[in-house]
Structure formats: C-alpha cells, structure tokens
C-alpha atoms as a PDB file:
ATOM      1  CA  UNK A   1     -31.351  32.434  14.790  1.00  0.00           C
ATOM      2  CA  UNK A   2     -29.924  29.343  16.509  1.00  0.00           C
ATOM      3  CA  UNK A   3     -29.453  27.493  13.211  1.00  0.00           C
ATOM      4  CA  UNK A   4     -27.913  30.684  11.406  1.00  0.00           C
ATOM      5  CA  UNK A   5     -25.335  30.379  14.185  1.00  0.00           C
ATOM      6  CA  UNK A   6     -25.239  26.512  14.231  1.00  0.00           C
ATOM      7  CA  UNK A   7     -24.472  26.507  10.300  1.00  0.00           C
ATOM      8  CA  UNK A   8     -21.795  29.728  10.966  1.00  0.00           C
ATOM      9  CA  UNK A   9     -19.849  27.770  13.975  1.00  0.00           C
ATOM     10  CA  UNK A  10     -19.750  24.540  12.052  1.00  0.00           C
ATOM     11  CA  UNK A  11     -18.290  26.321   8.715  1.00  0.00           C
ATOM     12  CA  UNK A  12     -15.951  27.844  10.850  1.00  0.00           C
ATOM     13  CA  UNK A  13     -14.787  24.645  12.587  1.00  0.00           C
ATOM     14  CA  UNK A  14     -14.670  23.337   9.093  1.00  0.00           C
ATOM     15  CA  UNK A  15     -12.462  25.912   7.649  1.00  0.00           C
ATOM     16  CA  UNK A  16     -10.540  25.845  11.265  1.00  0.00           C
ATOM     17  CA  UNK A  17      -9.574  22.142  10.080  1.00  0.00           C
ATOM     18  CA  UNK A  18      -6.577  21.541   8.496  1.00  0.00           C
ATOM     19  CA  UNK A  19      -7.517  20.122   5.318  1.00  0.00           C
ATOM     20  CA  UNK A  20      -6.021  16.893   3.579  1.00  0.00           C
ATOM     21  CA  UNK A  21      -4.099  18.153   0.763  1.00  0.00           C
ATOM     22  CA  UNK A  22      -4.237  14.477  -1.720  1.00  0.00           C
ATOM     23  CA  UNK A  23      -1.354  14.589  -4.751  1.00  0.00           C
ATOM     24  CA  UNK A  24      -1.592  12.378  -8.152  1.00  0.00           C
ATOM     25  CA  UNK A  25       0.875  11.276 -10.680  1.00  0.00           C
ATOM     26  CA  UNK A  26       0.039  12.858 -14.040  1.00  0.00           C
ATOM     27  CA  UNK A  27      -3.161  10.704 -16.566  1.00  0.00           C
ATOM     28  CA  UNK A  28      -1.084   8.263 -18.333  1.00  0.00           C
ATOM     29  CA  UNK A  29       1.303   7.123 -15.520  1.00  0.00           C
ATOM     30  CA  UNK A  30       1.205   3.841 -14.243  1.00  0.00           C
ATOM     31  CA  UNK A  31       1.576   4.277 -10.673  1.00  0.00           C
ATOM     32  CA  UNK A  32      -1.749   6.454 -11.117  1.00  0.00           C
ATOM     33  CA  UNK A  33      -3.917   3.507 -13.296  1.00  0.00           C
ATOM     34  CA  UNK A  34      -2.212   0.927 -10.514  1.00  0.00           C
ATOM     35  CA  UNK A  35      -3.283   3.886  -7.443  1.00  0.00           C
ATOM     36  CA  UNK A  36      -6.994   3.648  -8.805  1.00  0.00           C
ATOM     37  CA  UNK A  37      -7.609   0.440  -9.712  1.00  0.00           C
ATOM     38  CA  UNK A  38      -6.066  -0.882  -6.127  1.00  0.00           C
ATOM     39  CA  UNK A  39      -7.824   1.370  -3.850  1.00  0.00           C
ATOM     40  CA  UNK A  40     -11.144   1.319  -6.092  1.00  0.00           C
ATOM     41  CA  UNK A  41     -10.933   5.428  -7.455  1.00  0.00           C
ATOM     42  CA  UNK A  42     -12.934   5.195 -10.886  1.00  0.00           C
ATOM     43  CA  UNK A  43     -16.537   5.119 -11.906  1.00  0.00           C
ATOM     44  CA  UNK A  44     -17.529   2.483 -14.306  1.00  0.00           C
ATOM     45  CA  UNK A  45     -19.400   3.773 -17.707  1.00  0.00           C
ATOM     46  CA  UNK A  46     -20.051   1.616 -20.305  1.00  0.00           C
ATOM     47  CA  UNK A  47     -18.087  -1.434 -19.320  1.00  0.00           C
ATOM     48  CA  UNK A  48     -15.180   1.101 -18.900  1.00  0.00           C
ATOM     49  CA  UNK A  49     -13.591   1.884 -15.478  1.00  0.00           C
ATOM     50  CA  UNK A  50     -13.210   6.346 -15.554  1.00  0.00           C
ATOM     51  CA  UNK A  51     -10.757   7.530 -13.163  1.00  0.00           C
ATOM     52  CA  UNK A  52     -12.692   9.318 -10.231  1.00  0.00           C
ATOM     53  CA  UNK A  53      -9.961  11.095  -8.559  1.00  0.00           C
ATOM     54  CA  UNK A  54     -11.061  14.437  -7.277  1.00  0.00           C
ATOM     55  CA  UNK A  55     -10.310  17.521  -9.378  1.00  0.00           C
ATOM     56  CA  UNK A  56      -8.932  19.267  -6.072  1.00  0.00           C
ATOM     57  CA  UNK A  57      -5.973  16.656  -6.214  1.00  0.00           C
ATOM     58  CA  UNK A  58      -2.578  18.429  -7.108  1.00  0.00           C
ATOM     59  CA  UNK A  59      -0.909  16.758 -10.119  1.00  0.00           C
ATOM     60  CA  UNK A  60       2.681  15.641 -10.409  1.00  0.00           C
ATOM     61  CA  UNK A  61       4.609  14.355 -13.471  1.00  0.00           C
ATOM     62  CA  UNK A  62       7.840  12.320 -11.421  1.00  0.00           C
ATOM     63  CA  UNK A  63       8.188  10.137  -8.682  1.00  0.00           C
ATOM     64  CA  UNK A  64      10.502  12.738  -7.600  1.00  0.00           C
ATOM     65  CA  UNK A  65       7.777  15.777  -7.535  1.00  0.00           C
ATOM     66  CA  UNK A  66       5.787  13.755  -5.924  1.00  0.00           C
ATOM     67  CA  UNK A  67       8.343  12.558  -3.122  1.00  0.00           C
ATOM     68  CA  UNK A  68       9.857  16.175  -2.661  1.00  0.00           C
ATOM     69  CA  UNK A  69       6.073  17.671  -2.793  1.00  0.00           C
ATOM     70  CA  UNK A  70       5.043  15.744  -0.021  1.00  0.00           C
ATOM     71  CA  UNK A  71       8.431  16.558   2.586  1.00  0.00           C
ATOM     72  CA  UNK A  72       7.453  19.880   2.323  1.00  0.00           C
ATOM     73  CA  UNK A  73       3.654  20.027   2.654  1.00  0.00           C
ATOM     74  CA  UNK A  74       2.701  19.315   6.328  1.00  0.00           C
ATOM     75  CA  UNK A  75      -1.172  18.056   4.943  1.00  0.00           C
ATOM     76  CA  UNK A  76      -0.360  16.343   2.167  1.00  0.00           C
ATOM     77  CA  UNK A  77      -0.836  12.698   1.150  1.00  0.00           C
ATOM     78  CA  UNK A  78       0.452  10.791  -2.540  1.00  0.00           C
ATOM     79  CA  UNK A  79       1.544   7.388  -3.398  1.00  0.00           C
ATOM     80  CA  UNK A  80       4.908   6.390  -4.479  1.00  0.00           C
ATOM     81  CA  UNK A  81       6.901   2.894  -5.506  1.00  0.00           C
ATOM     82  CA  UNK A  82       8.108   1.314  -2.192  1.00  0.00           C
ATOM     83  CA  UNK A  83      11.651   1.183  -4.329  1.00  0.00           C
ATOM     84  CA  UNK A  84      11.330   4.818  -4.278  1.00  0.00           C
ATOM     85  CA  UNK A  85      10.578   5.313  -0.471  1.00  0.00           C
ATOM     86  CA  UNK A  86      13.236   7.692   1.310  1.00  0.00           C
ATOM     87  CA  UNK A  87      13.573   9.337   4.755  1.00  0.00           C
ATOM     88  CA  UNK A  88      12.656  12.342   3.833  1.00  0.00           C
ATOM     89  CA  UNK A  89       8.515  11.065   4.215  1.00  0.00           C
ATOM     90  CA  UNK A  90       6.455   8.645   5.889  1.00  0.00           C
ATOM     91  CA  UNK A  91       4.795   5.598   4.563  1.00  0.00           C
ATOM     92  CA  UNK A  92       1.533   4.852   6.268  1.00  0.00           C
ATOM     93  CA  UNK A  93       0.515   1.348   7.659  1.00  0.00           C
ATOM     94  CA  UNK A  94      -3.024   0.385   5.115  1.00  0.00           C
ATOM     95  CA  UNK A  95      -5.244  -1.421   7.129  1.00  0.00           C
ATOM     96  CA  UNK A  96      -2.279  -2.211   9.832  1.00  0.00           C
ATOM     97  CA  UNK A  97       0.066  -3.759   7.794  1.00  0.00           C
ATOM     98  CA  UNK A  98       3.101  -1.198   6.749  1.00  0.00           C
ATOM     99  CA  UNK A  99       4.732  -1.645   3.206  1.00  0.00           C
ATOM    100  CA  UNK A 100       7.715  -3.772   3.176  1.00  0.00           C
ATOM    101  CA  UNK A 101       9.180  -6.140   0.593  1.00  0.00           C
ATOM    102  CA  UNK A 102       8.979  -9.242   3.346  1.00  0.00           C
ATOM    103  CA  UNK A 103       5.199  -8.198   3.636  1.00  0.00           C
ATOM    104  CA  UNK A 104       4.994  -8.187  -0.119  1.00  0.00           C
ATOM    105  CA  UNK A 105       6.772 -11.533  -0.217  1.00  0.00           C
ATOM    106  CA  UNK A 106       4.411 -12.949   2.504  1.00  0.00           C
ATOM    107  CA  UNK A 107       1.742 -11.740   0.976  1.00  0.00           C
ATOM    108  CA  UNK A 108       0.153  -9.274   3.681  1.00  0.00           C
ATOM    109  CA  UNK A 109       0.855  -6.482   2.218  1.00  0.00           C
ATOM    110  CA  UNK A 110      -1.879  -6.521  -1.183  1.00  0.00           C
ATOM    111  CA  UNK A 111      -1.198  -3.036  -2.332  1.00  0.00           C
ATOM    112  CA  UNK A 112       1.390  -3.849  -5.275  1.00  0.00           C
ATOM    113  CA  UNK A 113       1.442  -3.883  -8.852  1.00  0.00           C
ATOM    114  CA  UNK A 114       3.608  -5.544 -11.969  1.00  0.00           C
ATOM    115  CA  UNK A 115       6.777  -3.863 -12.911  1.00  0.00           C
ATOM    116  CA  UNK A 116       6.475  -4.767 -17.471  1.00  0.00           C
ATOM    117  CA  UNK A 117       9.459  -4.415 -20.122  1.00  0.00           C
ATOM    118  CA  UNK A 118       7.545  -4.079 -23.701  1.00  0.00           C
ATOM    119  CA  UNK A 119       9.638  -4.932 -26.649  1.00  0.00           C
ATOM    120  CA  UNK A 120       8.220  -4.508 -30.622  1.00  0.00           C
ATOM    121  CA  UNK A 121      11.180  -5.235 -32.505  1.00  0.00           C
ATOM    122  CA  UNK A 122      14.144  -7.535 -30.698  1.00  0.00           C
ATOM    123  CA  UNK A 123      17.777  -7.178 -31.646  1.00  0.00           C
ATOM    124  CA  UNK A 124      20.784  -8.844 -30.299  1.00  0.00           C
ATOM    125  CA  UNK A 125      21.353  -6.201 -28.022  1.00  0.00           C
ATOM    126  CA  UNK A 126      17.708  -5.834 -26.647  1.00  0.00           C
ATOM    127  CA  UNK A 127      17.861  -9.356 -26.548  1.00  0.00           C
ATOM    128  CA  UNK A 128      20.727  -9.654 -24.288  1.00  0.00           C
ATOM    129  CA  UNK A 129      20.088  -6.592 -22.045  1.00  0.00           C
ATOM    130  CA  UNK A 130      16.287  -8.373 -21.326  1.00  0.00           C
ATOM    131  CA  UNK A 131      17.909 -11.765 -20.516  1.00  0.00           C
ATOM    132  CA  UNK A 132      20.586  -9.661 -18.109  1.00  0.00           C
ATOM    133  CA  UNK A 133      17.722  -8.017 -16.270  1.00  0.00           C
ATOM    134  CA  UNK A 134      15.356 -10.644 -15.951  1.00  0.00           C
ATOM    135  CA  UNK A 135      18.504 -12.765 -14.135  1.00  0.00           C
ATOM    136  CA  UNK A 136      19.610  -9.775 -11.964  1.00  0.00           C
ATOM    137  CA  UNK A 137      18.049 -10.946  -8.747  1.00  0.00           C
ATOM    138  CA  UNK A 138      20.677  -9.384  -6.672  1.00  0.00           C
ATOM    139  CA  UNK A 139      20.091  -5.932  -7.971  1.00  0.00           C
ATOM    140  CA  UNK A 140      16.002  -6.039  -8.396  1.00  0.00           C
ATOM    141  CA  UNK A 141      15.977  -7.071  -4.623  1.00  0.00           C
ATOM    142  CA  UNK A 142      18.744  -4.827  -3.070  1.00  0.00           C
ATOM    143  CA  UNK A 143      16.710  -1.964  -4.878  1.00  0.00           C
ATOM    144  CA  UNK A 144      13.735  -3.036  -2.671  1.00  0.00           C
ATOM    145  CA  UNK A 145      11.499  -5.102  -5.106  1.00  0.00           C
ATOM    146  CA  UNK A 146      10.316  -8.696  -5.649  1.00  0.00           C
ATOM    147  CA  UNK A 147      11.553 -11.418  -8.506  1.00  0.00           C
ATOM    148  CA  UNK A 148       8.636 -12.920  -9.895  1.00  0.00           C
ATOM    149  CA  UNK A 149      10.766 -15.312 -11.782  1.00  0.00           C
ATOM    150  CA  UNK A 150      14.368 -16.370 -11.548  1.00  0.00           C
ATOM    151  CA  UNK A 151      16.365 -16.766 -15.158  1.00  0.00           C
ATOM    152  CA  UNK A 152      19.300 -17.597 -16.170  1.00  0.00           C
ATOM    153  CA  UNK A 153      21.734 -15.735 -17.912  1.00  0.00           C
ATOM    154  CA  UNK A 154      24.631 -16.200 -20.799  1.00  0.00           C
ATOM    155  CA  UNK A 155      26.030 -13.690 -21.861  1.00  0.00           C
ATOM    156  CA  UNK A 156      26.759 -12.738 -25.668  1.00  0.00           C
ATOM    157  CA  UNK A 157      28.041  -9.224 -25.212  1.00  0.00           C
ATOM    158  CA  UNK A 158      26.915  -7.302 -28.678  1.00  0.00           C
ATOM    159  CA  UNK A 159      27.513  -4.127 -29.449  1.00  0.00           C
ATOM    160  CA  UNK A 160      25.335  -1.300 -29.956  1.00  0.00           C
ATOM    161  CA  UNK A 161      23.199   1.615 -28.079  1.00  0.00           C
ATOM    162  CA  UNK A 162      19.262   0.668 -27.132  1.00  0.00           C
ATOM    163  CA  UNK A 163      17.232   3.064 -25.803  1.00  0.00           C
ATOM    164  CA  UNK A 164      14.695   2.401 -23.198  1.00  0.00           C
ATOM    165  CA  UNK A 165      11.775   4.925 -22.090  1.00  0.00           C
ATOM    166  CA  UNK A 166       8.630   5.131 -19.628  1.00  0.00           C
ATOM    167  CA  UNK A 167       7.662   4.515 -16.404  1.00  0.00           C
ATOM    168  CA  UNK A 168       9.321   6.976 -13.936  1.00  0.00           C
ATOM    169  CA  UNK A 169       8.505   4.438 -10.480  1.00  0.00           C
ATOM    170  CA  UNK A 170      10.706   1.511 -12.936  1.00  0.00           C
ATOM    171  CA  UNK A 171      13.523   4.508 -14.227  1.00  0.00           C
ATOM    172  CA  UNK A 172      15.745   4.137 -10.436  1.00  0.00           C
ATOM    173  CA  UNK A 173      15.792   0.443 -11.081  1.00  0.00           C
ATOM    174  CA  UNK A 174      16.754   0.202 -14.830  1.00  0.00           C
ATOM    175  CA  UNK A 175      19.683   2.634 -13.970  1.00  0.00           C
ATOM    176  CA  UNK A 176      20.966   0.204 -11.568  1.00  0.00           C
ATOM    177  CA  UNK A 177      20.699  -2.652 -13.912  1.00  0.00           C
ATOM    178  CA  UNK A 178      21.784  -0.944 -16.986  1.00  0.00           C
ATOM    179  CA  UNK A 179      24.874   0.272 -15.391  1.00  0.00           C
ATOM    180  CA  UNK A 180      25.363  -3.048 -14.172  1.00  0.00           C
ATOM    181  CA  UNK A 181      25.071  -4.155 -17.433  1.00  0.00           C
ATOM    182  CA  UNK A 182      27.270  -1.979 -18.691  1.00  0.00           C
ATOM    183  CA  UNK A 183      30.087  -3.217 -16.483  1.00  0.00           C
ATOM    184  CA  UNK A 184      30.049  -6.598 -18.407  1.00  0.00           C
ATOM    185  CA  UNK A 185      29.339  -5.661 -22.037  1.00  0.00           C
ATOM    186  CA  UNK A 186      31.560  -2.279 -22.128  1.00  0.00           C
ATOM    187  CA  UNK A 187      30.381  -2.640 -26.099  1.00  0.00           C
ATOM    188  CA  UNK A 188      26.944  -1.940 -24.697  1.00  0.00           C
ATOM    189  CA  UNK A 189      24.848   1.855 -24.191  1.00  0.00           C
ATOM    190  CA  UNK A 190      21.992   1.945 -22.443  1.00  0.00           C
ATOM    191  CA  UNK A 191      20.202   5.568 -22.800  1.00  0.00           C
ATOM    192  CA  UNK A 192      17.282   5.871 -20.065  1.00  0.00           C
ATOM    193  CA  UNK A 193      14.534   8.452 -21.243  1.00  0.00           C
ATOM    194  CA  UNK A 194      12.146   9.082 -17.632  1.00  0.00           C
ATOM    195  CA  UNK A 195       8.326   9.995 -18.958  1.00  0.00           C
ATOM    196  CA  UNK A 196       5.180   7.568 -17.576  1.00  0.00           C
ATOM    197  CA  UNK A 197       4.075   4.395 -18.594  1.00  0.00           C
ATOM    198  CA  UNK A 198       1.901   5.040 -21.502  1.00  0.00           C
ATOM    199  CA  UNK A 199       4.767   7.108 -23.297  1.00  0.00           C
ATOM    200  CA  UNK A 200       7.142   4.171 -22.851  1.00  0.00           C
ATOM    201  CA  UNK A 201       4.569   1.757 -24.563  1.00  0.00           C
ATOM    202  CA  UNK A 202       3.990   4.512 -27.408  1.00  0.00           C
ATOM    203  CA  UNK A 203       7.540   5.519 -27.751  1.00  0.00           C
ATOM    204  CA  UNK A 204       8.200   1.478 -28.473  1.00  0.00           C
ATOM    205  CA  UNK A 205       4.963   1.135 -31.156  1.00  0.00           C
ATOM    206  CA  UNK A 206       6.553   4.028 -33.273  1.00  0.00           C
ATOM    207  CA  UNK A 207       9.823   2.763 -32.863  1.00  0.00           C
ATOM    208  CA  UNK A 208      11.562   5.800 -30.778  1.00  0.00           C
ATOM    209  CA  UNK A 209      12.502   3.281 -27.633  1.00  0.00           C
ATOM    210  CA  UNK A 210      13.788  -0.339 -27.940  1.00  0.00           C
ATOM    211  CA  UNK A 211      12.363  -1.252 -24.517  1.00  0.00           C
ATOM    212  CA  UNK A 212       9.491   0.372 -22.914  1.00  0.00           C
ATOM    213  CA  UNK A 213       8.791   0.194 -19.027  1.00  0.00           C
ATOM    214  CA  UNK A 214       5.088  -0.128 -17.864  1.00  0.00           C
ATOM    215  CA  UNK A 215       4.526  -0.006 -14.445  1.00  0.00           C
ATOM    216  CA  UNK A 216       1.081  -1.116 -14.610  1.00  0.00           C
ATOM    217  CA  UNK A 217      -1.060  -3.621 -16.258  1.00  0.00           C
ATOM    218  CA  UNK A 218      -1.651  -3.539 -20.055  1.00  0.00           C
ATOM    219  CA  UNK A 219      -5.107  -2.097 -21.262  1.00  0.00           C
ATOM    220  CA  UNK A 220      -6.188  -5.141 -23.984  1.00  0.00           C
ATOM    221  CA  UNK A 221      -5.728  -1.914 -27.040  1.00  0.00           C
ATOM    222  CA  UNK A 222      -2.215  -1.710 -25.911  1.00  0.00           C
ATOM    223  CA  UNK A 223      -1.921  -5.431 -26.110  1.00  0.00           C
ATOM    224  CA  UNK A 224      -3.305  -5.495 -29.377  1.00  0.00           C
ATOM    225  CA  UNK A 225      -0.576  -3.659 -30.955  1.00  0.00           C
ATOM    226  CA  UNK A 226       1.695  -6.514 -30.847  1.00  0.00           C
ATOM    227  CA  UNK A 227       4.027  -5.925 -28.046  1.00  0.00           C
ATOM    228  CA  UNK A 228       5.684  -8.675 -26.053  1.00  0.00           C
ATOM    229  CA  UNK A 229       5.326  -8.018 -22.429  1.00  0.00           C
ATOM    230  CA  UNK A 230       7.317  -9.401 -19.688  1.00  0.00           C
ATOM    231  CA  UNK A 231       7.445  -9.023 -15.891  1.00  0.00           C
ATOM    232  CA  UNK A 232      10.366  -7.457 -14.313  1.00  0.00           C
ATOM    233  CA  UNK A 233       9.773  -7.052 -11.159  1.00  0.00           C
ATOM    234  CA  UNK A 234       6.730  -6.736  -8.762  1.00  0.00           C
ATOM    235  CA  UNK A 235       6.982  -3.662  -6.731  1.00  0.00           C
ATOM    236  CA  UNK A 236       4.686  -2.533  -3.474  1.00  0.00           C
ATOM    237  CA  UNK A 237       2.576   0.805  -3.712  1.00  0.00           C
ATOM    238  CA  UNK A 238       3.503   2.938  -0.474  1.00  0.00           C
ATOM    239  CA  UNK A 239       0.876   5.882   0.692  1.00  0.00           C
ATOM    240  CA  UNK A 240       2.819   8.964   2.102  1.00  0.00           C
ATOM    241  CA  UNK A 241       2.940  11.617   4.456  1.00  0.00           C
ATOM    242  CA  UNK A 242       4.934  14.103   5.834  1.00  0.00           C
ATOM    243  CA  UNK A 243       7.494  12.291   7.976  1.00  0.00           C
ATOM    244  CA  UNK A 244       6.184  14.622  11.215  1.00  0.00           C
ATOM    245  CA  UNK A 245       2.434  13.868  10.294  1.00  0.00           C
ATOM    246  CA  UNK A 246       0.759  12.003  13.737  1.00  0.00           C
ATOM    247  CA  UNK A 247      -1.184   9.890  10.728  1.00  0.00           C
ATOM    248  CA  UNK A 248       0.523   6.285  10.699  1.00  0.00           C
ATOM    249  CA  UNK A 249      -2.231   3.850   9.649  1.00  0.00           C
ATOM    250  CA  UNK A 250      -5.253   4.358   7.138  1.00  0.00           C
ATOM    251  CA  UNK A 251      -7.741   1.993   5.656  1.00  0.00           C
ATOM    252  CA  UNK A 252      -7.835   1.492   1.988  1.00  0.00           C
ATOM    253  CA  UNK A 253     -11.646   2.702   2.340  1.00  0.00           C
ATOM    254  CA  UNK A 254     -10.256   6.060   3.742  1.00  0.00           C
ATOM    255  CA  UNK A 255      -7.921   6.726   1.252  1.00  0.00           C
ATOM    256  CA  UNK A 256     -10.526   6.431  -1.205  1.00  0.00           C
ATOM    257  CA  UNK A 257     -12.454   8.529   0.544  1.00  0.00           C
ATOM    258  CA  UNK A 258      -9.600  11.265   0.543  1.00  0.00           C
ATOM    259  CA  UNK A 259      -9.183  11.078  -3.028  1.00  0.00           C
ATOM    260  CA  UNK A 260     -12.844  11.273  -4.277  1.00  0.00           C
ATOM    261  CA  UNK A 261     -13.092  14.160  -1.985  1.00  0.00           C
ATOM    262  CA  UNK A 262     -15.717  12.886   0.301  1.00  0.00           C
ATOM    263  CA  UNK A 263     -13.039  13.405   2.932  1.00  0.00           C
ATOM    264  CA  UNK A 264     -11.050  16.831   3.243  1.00  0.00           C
ATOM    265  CA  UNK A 265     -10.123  17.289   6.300  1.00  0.00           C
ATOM    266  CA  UNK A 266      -7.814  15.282   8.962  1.00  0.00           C
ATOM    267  CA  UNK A 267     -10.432  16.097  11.909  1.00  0.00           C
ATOM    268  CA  UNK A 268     -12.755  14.057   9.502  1.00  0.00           C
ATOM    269  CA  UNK A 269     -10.394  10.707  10.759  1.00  0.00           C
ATOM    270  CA  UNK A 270      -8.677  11.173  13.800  1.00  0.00           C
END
C-alpha cells in the first residue's frame, strides 16, 4: 500500500511540474544540423550522425516562428541566430558565458556556426554582388555577426536581377546587404526567397537561385555537386527563453538532455 501511494504522489508531483516545452527549426534547416551537431543531439549509425531530437519537440519552419513561439510560451526553450536575438526573449548564459559577438570574437563563447554563399553558375552580376558582400564589414558587424575575412571591393556595377534563396537565420542579413547594394548599382535587383538551408543549396543545383545561403556546414554529397562555397559571416547560436523565465544559465549537457527528452521538466534543474 505504501508504494501504491509512493508511485501515485510522485506521478502527481511529476505532472504538478511545469514541463520544459523544447522547439526545433524544421529537418533541412541549418540552424537545426548546426543545433545538433554543437550540443551533441544525434545517434551515430553506420558512420552516419541521425538527428536524435525528441519527437515531443514542437517544429518551426522561420526564425521568426520560432522567436514569436517562444515570447508567448512561458516553458518553452529553442535556438535562434544571435543576429536574430530581440527583446521580446531571453538568451541563456551556456555554461556561464552569455552569447555576444565580443565573446564570439574572443573566443569564449564556442556555440557558433559558418554563415556559406553557394554559387553554381557565376555571372557578372553574381560576381559583383559576392565581392560587395564579402567587403561589407560595416554592415555584417552592425547586424551582430563576425567577418571571417576582410576583402576588398571594386565595383563594376552590371545590370541585371539575381535571385538568392535559403537559409532563413542568413535572410535579415542579405536584406541589409542587398539593399545596400542596391544603393550603389541602382542597375542591380536583388530578389530574396526565405526557405532553410538545404532548399537554398537545391534551388542553386537546378538553377532556380543564383546564390544560395547555407547556414551550416556542407554535407561532402552537397559538396560533390560542384558548388563553390564561401564564408560570409560567422554567426553565434543563442538558446532562448521566455524573457520572464527565472532560467538564465544552462550547460550544454542540459540542453541536450532537454532535447532528447531525458529531461522534461524545469523542477528536474533548478
């Protein structure tokens, strides 16, 4: 009789709890493929790393879902660009260091990731509008991400439209550059098309985008297609929570323990 009520009072306790409620970016973005290979989320079969992220995770297709998902769910925890960060949630401290560009640049703060432009087939226009953004220091770092390598740039001004697709975490930054852009080759348009990663380097292969943006590493099948790859920009991973959440700092080995669902409850960590 004792343990019938022992097991009772401790599923009640449990279901007392308020539980952790984790959100993902959609298969096929790269914020997700940088989420799980940073933090450790897959299970390797094969030689192959398989995403492990619990089933109980609710998935989002945007940056922005994810970002306005999270301000309005008082348990809920997701991952966003740190160029994407806004008031309106809170970005947790990982292991005591918080996300910041000078902890990125000081190298501190290890939870980043590659920002990648593919190209298949260049053009004078592609080829100008790539040389433009990979000078644009001023604009990469006022948007809250790091220059891996500073280029020079001389402008040729062709004419033409380009369109460039993928990665939703890259899509706030291109806009800034391409309507930078813009404002020194008025002969130029730049169309944006938002999706994920892996639609940006598909959309490029079968010729439906110019540029693709990848905001993740390559996978060597990818590579193999023929694409040139080059880095943009390197941009910090931020975890979130709801800007009133008491949470402020988390170890990466808790937050993969949240999202392979061998933690569901905040009790479980405070």
């Amino acid at each position: 009789m004792n343990k019938i009520l022992l097991f009772i009072l401790s599923a009640l306790t449990l279901l007392s709890a308020d539980s952790i409620y984790p959100i993902t970016r959609e298969m096929g973005s790269g914020s997700r493929s940088a989420f799980i290979e940073i933090f450790g989320i897959y299970k390797e079969s094969n030689g192959k790393k398989i995403d492990a992220i619990t089933k109980k995770a609710e998935v989002t297709n945007s940056t922005g879902v994810m970002l306005a998902t999270i301000a309005t769910s008082k348990n809920a925890i997701g991952y966003v660009s740190l160029g994407s960060l806004n008031e309106s949630v809170k970005a947790l401290k990982i292991d005591g260091i918080a996300p910041s560009r000078e902890n990125i640049t000081n190298q501190s703060y290890r939870i980043l990731r590659p920002f990648h432009i593919v190209t298949k087939r260049a053009n004078p226009l592609v080829d100008d509008f790539l040389a433009y953004c990979l000078s644009a220091k001023d604009v990469i770092e006022q948007s809250g991400y790091i220059v891996s390598k500073s280029h020079k740039y001389h402008p040729q001004k062709p004419s033409g439209k380009i369109i460039v697709a993928g990665s939703s975490s890259i899509t706030p930054l291109m806009e800034k550059l391409a309507e930078s852009y813009q404002a020194i080759n008025p002969n130029a348009t730049i169309q944006i098309q938002q999706s994920d990663s892996s639609t940006g380097i598909s959309s490029v292969f079968e010729g439906i985008a110019d540029i693709g943006m990848v905001s993740r590493n390559l996978k060597q099948s990818e590579l193999d297609k023929g694409l040139k790859v080059q880095v943009l920009a390197i941009d910090g991973l931020a975890v979130v929570v709801h800007k009133d959440s008491n949470i402020s700092n988390l170890s990466k080995d808790t937050i993969k323990a949240i999202y392979t669902g061998q933690v569901s409850t905040w009790e479980q960590i405070k």
